[in-house]
Protein backbone atom coordinates (compact mmCIF):
# COMPACT_ATOMS: atom_id res chain seq x y z
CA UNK A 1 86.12 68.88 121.39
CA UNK A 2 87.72 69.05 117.73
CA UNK A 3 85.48 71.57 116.75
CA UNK A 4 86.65 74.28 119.15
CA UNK A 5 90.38 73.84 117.38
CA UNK A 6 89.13 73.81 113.83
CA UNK A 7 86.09 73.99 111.62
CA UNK A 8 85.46 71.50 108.39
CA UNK A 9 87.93 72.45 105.86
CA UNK A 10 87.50 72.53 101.87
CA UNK A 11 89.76 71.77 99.01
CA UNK A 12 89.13 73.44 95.74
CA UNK A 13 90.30 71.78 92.70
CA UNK A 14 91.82 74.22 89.87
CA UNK A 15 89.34 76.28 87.79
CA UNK A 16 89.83 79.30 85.63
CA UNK A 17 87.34 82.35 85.48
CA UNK A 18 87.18 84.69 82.37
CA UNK A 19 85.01 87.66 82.86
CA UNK A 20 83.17 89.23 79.52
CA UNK A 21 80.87 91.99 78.65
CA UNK A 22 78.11 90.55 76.49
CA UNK A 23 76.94 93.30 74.17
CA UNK A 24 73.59 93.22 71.83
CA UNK A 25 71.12 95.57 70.48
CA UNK A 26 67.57 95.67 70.58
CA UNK A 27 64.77 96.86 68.72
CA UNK A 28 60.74 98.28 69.44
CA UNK A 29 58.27 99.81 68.17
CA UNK A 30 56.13 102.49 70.31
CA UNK A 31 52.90 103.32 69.56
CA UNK A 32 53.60 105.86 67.14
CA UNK A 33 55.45 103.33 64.74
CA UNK A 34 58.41 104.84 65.71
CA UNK A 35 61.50 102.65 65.64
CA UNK A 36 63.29 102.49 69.09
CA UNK A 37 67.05 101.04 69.13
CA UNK A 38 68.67 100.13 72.87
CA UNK A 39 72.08 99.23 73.71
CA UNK A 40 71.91 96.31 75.97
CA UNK A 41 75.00 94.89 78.12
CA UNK A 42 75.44 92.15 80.53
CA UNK A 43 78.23 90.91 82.63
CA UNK A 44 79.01 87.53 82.53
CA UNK A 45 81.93 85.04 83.47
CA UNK A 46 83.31 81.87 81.88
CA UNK A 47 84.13 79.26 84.22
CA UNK A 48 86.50 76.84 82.88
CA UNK A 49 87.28 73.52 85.24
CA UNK A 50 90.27 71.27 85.58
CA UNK A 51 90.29 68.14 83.24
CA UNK A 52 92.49 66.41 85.73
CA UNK A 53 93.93 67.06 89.23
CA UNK A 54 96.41 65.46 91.67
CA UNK A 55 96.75 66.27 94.82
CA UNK A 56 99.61 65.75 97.88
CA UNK A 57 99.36 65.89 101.54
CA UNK A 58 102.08 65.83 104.36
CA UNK A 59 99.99 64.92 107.41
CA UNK A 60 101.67 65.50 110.71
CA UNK A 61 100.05 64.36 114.43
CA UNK A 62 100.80 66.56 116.93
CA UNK A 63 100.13 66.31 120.81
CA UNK A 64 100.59 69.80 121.60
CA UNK A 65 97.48 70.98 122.57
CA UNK A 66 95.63 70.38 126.14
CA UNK A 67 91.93 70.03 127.19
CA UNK A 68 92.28 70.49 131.13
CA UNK A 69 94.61 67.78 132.14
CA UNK A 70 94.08 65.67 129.07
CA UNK A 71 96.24 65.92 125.71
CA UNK A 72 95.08 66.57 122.78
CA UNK A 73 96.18 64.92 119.03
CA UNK A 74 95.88 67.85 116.54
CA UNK A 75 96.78 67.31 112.95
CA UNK A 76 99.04 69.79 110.29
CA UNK A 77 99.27 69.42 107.11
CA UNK A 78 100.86 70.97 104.01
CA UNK A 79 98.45 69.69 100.50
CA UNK A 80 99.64 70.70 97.17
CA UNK A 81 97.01 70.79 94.54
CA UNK A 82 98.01 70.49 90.44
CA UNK A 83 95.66 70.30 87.71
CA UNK A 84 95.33 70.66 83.65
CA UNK A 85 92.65 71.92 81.84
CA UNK A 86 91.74 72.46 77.93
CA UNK A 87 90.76 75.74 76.90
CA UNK A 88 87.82 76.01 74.66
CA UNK A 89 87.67 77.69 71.36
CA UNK A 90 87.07 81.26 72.13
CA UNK A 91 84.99 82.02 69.10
């Protein structure tokens, strides 16, 4: 019965996502001995994650909700997450 009010829920703890171009060269020879140079790219991101986290939650039961003749507990709830996290050196 709970799952036709509500699916599973998820909590994501703080993370940070930098997004970069990396750029390099590189070099062939054909058959001719004939030096080839190609610009190569790639997109890539960083992903940093929190060094800590704390989290809050304000539950609330509710009987507001009715299957047929019977009632229902439902829950609410308000969750704060907060978290820290060290940036690396960007060299």
């Amino acid at each position: 019965m709970q799952a036709s009010f509500a699916g599973p829920q998820t909590v994501a703890l703080p993370f940070f996502v930098w997004p970069y171009v990396e750029q390099w060269t590189e070099q062939s020879v054909d058959l001719n001995n004939r030096v080839r140079v190609t610009q190569m790219s790639e997109s890539k991101q960083l992903l940093w994650f929190a060094d800590e986290a704390q989290a809050s939650a304000e539950v609330t039961v509710k009987n507001d909700r009715y299957r047929g003749i019977h009632r229902v507990r439902t829950f609410e709830s308000t969750i704060a997450i907060d978290g820290a996290l060290t940036w690396p050196d960007r060299s």
